[in-house]
C-alpha atoms as a PDB file:
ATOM      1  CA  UNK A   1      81.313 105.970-122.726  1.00  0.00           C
ATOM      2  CA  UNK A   2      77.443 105.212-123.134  1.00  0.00           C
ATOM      3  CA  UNK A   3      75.321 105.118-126.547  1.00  0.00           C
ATOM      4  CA  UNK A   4      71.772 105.065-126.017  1.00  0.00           C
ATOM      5  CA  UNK A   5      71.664 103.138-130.026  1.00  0.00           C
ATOM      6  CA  UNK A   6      72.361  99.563-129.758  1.00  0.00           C
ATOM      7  CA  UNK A   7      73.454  99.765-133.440  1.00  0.00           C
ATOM      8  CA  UNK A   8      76.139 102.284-132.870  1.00  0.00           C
ATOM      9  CA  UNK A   9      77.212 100.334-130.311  1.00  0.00           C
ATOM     10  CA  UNK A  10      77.369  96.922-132.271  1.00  0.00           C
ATOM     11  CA  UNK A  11      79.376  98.831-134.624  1.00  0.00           C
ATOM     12  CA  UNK A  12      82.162  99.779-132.258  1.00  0.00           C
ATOM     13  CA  UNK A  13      82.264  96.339-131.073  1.00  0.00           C
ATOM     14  CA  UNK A  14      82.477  94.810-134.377  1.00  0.00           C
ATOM     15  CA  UNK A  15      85.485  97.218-134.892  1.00  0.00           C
ATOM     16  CA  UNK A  16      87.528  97.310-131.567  1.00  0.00           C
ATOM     17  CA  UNK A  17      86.545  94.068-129.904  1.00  0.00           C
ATOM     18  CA  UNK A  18      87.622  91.715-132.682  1.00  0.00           C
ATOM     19  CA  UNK A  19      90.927  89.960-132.430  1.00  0.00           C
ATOM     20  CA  UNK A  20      91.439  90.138-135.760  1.00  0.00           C
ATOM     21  CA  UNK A  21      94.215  92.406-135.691  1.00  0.00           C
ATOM     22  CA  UNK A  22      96.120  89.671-133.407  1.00  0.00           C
ATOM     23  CA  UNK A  23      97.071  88.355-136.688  1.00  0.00           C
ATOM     24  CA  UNK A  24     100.212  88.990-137.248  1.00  0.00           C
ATOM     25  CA  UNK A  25     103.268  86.975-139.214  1.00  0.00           C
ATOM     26  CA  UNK A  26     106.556  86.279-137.723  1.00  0.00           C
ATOM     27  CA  UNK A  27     108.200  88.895-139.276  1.00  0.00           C
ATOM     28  CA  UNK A  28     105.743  92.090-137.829  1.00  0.00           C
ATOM     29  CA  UNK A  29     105.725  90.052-134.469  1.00  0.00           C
ATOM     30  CA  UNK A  30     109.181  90.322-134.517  1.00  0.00           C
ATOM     31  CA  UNK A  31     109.215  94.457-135.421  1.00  0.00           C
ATOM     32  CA  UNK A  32     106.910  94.824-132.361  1.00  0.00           C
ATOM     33  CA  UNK A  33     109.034  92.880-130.101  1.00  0.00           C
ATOM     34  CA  UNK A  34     112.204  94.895-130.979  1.00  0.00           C
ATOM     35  CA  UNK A  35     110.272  98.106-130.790  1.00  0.00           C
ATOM     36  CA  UNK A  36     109.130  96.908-127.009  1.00  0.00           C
ATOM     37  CA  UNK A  37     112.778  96.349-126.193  1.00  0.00           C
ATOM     38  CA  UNK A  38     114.167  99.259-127.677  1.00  0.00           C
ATOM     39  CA  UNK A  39     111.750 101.281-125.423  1.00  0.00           C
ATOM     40  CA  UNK A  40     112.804  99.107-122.632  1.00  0.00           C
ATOM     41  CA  UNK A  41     116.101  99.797-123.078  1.00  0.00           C
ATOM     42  CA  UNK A  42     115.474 103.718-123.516  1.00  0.00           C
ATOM     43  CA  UNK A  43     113.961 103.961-120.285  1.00  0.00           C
ATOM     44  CA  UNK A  44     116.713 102.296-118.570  1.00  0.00           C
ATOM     45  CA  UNK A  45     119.247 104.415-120.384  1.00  0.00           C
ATOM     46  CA  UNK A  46     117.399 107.482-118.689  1.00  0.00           C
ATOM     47  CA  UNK A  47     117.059 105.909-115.636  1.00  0.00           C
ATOM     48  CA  UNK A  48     120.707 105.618-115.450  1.00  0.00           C
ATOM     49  CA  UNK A  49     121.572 108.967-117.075  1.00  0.00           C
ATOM     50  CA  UNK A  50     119.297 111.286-115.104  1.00  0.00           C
ATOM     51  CA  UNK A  51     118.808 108.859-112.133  1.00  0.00           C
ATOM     52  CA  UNK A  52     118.331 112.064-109.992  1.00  0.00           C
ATOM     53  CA  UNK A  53     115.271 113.736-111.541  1.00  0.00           C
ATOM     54  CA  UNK A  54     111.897 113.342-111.700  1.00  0.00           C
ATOM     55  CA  UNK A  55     110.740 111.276-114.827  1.00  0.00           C
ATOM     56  CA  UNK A  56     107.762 109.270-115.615  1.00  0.00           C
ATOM     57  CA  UNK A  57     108.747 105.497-117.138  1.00  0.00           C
ATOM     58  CA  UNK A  58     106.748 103.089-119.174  1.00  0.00           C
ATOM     59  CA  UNK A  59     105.598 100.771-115.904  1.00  0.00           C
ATOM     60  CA  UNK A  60     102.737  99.257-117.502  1.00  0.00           C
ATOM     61  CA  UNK A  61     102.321 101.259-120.329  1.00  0.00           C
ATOM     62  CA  UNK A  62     104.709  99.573-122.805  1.00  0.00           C
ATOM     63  CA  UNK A  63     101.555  98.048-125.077  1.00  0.00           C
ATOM     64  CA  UNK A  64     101.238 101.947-125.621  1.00  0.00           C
ATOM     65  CA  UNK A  65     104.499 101.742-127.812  1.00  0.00           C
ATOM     66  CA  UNK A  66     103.689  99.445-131.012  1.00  0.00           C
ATOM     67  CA  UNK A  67      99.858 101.011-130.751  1.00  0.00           C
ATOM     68  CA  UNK A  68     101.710 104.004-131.156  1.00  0.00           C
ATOM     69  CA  UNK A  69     103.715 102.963-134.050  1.00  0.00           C
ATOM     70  CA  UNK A  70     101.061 101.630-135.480  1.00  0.00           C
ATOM     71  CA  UNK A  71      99.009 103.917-135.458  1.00  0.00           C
ATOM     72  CA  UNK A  72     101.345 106.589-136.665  1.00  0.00           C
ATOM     73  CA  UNK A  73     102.213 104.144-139.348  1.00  0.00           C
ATOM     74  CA  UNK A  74      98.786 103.943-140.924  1.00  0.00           C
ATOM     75  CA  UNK A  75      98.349 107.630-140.542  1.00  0.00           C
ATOM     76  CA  UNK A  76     101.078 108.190-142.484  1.00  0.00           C
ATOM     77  CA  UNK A  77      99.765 106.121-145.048  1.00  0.00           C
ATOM     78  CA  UNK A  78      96.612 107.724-145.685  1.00  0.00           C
ATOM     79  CA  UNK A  79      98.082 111.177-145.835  1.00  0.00           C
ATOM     80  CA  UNK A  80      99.095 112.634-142.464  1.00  0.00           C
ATOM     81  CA  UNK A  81     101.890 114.409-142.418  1.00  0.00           C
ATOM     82  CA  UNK A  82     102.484 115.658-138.550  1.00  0.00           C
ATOM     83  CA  UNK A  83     100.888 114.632-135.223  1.00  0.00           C
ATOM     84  CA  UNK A  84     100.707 115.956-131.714  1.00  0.00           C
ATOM     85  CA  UNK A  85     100.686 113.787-128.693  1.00  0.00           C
ATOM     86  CA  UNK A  86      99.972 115.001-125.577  1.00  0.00           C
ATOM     87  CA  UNK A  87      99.290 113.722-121.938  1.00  0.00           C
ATOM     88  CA  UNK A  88      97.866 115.081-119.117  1.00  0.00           C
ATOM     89  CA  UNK A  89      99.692 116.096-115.479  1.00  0.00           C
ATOM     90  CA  UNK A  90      98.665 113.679-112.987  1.00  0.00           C
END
């Protein structure tokens, strides 16, 4: 992506490239660790169920999962009430 106005861009950056959302307490860590796990597990259940067709896994994807949640979460929160997720064919 490329914005010609450096204040647009400062804007993003002061939005998506602060760690501030790395603050977490013990308790939410620990949410987002079981949710990471129980998509783990998932995939190996499926992996083991249908271990003869084709299927796409997580393999490197699993941050994907509590950004997910999370976003879906806040969503929620302010007033969504469905949402489509797609992804593209290779």
């Amino acid at each position: 992506m490329h914005i010609n106005d450096p204040e647009r861009c400062n804007w993003i950056r002061e939005r998506v490239e602060n760690p501030r959302f790395l603050k977490y307490d013990n308790e939410k860590k620990l949410h987002i660790y079981e949710r990471l796990c129980f998509a783990d597990t998932f995939e190996n259940f499926l992996a083991h169920k249908f271990n003869t067709t084709k299927r796409f896994g997580l393999d490197g994807g699993e941050a994907i999962v509590p950004a997910l949640k999370d976003g879906i979460d806040r969503a929620s929160e302010l007033g969504a009430h469905s949402f489509i997720i797609g992804m593209p064919h290779r």
